[in-house]
Protein backbone atom coordinates (compact mmCIF):
# COMPACT_ATOMS: atom_id res chain seq x y z
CA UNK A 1 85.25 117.53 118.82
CA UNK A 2 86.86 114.00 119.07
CA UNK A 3 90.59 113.46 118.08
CA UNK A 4 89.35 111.87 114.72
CA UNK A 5 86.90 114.81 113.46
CA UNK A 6 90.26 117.45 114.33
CA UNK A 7 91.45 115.20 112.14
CA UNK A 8 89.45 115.11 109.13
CA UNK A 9 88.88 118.65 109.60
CA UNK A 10 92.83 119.06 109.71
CA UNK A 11 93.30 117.16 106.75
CA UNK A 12 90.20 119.12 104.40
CA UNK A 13 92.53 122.23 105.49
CA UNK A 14 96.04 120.94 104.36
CA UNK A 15 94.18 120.32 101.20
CA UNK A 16 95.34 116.47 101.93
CA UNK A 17 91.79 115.31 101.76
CA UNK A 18 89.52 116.71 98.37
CA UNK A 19 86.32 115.91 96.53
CA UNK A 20 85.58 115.64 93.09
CA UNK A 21 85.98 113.23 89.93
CA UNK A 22 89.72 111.28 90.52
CA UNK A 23 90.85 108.69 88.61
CA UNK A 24 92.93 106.30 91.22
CA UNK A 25 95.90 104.33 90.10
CA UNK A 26 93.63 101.22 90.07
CA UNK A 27 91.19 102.75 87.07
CA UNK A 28 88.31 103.23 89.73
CA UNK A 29 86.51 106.93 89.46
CA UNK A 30 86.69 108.07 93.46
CA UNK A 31 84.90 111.04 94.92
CA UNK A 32 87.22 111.18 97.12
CA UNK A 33 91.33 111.94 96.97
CA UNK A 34 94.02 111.70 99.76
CA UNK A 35 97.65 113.53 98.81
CA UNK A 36 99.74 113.36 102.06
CA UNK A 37 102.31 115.13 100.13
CA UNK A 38 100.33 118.25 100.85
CA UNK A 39 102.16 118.05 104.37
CA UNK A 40 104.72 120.83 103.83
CA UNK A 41 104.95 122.69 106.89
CA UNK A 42 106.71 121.59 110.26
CA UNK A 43 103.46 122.54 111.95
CA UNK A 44 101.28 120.20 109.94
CA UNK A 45 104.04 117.59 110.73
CA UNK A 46 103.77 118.23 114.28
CA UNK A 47 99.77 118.18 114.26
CA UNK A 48 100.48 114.88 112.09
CA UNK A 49 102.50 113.28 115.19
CA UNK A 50 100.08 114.26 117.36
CA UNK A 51 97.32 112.38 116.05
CA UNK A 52 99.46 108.92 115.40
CA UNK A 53 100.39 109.43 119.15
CA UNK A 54 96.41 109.48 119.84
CA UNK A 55 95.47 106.73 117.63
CA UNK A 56 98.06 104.65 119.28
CA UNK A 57 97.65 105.53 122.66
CA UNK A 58 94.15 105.50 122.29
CA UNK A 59 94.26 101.34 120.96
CA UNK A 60 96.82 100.59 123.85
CA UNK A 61 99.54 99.12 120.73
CA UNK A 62 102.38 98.26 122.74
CA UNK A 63 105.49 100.14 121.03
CA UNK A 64 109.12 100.26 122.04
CA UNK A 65 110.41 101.73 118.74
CA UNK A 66 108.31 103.20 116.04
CA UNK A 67 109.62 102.20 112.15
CA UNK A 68 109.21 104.40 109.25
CA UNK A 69 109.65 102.84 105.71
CA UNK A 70 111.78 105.16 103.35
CA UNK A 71 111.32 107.33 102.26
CA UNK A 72 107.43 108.76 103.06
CA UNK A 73 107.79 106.95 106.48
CA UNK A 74 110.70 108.40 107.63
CA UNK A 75 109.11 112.38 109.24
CA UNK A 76 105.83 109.87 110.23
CA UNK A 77 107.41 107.73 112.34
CA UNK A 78 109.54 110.30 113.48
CA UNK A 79 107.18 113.34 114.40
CA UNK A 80 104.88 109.86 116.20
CA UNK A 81 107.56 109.66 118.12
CA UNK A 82 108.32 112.82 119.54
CA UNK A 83 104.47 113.51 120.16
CA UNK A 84 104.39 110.15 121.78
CA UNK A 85 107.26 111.61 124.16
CA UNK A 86 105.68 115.50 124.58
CA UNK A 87 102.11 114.46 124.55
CA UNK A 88 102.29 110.92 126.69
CA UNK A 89 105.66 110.83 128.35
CA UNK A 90 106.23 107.70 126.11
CA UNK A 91 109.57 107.58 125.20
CA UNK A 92 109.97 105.42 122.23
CA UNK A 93 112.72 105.11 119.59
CA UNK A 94 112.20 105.12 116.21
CA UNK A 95 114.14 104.03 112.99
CA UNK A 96 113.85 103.57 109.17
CA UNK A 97 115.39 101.36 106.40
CA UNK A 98 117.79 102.41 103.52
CA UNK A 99 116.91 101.42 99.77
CA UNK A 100 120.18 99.73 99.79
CA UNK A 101 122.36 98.32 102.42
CA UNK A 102 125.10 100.71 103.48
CA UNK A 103 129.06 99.03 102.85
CA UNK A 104 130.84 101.80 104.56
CA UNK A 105 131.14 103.32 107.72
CA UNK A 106 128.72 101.84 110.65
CA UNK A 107 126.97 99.94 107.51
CA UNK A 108 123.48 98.45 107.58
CA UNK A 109 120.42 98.60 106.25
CA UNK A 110 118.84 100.36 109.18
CA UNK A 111 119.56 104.13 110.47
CA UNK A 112 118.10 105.17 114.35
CA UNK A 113 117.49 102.65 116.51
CA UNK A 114 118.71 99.09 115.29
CA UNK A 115 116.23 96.57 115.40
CA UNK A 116 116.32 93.95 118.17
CA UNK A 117 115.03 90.57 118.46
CA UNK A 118 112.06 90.32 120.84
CA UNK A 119 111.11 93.98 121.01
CA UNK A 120 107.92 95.61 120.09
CA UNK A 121 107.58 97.54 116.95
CA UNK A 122 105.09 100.10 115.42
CA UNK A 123 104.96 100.47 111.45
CA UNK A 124 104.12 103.82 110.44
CA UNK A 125 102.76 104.64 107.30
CA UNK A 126 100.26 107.07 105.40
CA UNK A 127 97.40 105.59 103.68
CA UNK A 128 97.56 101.81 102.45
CA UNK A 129 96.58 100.94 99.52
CA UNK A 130 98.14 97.71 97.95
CA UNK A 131 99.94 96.39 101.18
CA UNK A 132 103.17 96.40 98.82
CA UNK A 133 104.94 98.93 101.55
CA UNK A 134 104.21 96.03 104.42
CA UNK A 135 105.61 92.89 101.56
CA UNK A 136 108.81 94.92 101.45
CA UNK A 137 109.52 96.13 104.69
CA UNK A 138 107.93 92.77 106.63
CA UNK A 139 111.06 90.25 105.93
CA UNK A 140 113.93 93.08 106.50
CA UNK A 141 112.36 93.56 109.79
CA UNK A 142 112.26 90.17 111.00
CA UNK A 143 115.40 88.84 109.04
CA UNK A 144 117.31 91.53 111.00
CA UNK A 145 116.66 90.61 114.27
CA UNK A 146 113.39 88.54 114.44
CA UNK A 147 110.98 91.89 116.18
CA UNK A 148 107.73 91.67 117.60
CA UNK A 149 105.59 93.70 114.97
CA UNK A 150 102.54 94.53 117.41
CA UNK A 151 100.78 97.09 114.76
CA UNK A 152 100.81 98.87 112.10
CA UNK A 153 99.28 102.36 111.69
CA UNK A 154 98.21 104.04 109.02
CA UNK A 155 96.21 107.86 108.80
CA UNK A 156 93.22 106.43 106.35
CA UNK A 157 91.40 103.08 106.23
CA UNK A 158 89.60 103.64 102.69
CA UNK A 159 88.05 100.25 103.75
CA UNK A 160 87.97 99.50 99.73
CA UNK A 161 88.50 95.77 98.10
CA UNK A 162 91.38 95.10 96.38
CA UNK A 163 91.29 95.09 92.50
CA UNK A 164 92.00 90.63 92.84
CA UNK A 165 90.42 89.78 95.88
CA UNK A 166 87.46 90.99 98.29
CA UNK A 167 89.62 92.35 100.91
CA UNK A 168 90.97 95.49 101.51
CA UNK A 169 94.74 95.56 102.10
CA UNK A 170 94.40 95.96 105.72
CA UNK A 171 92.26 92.60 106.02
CA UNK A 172 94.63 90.94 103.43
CA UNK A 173 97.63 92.47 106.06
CA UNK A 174 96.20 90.39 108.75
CA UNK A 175 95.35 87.45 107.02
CA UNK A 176 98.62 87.30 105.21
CA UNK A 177 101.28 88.65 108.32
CA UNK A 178 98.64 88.58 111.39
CA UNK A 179 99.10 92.17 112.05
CA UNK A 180 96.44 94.79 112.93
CA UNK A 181 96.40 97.68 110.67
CA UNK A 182 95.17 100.75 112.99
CA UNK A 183 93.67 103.78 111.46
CA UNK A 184 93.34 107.08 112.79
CA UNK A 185 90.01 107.47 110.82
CA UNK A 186 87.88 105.24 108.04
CA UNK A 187 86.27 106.43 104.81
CA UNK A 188 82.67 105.55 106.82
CA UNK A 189 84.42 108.20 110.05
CA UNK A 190 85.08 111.19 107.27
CA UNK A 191 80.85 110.20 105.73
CA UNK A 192 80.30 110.85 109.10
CA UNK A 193 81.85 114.34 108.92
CA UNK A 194 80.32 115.40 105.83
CA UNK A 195 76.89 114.64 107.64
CA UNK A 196 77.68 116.27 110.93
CA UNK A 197 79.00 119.68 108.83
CA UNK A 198 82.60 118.98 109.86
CA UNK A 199 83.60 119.83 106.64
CA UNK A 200 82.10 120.88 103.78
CA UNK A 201 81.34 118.17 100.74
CA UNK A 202 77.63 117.40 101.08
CA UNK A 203 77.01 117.43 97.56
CA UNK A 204 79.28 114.29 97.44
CA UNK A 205 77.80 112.37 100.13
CA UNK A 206 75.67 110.58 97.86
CA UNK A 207 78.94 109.70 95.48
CA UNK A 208 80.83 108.74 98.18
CA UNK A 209 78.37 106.19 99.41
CA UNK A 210 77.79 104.77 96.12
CA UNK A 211 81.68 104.57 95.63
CA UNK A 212 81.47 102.62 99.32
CA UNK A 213 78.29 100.63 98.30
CA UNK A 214 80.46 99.19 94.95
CA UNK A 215 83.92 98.63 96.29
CA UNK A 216 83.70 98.70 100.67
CA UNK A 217 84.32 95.97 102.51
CA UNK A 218 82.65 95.68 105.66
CA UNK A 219 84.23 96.82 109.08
């Protein structure tokens, strides 16, 4: 089984990825739902890690630290790194941003490895849906120290338009910042699943190509 079927399969068992009727923050009825907050365990977390390492050694991204925006992107960025060290002999560092600045003691708005001008850094996020994560963290990044933001990776490309324009977020990311969004796996990889009996959900197939024939965009 390839790296990105373990993970589907991994993700239908956390009870991360479901099927059914959901109504999505936008107003659009899915067939589909992702909840990454159905992580819990330190052994998901370290599965988790595992399969950012994959996706990024896989794509060759060129990472000297990995960055995790607060808060969900702190234990991503961090469990990346460590199975980028255990599973790739990568060593990598790895930071994240505070809400607010520190005043006191070493101060700053970063904590783990401070950013420095020229070097190569990873975002690591969840699922994107808006891009509003990437407008935040994008400027405190490169006012800090002017990095080299080689990729950004996220665990699901839902490959779906945006509700005022006909790109998805990860197009509009490259268009708007020139970086590559990298997924681990794409709504049209977990169709592929369902088809293959990777996981169970074949009575949705037809609902979740529909749902992909009205608001997909194409690869």
């Amino acid at each position: 089984m390839s790296y990105k079927n373990e993970f589907i399969k991994f993700m239908a068992d956390c009870g991360v990825l479901t099927f059914g009727d959901f109504t999505l923050k936008s107003g659009r009825k899915a067939p589909y739902f992702i909840n990454t907050g159905n992580y819990n365990t330190g052994a998901q977390l370290a599965r988790l890690g595992g399969f950012y390492a994959d996706c990024i050694k896989e794509n060759g991204i060129e990472a000297e630290c990995l960055f995790g925006p607060a808060y969900k992107g702190i234990p991503l960025a961090s469990c990346a790194a460590m199975a980028l060290s255990q599973k790739y002999n990568m060593d990598v560092g790895f930071c994240f941003d505070r809400k607010e600045a520190k005043d006191h003691g070493e101060g700053g708005l970063f904590v783990g490895r401070q950013p420095k001008k020229g070097e190569k850094v990873v975002i690591i996020e969840d699922v994107m849906t808006s891009g509003k994560a990437l407008k935040e963290v994008y400027p405190k990044l490169k006012d800090a120290a002017d990095v080299d933001i080689t990729a950004m990776v996220i665990t699901v490309d839902r490959m779906e338009k945006a509700l005022d324009t006909d790109l998805s977020a990860v197009q509009q990311a490259y268009k708007d910042y020139g970086i590559k969004v990298y997924s681990i796996v794409n709504i049209g990889d977990i169709i592929s699943a369902i088809e293959e009996g990777v996981i169970e959900g074949k009575e949705y197939l037809e609902k979740m190509k529909e749902y992909r024939r009205t608001y997909g965009v194409s690869e």
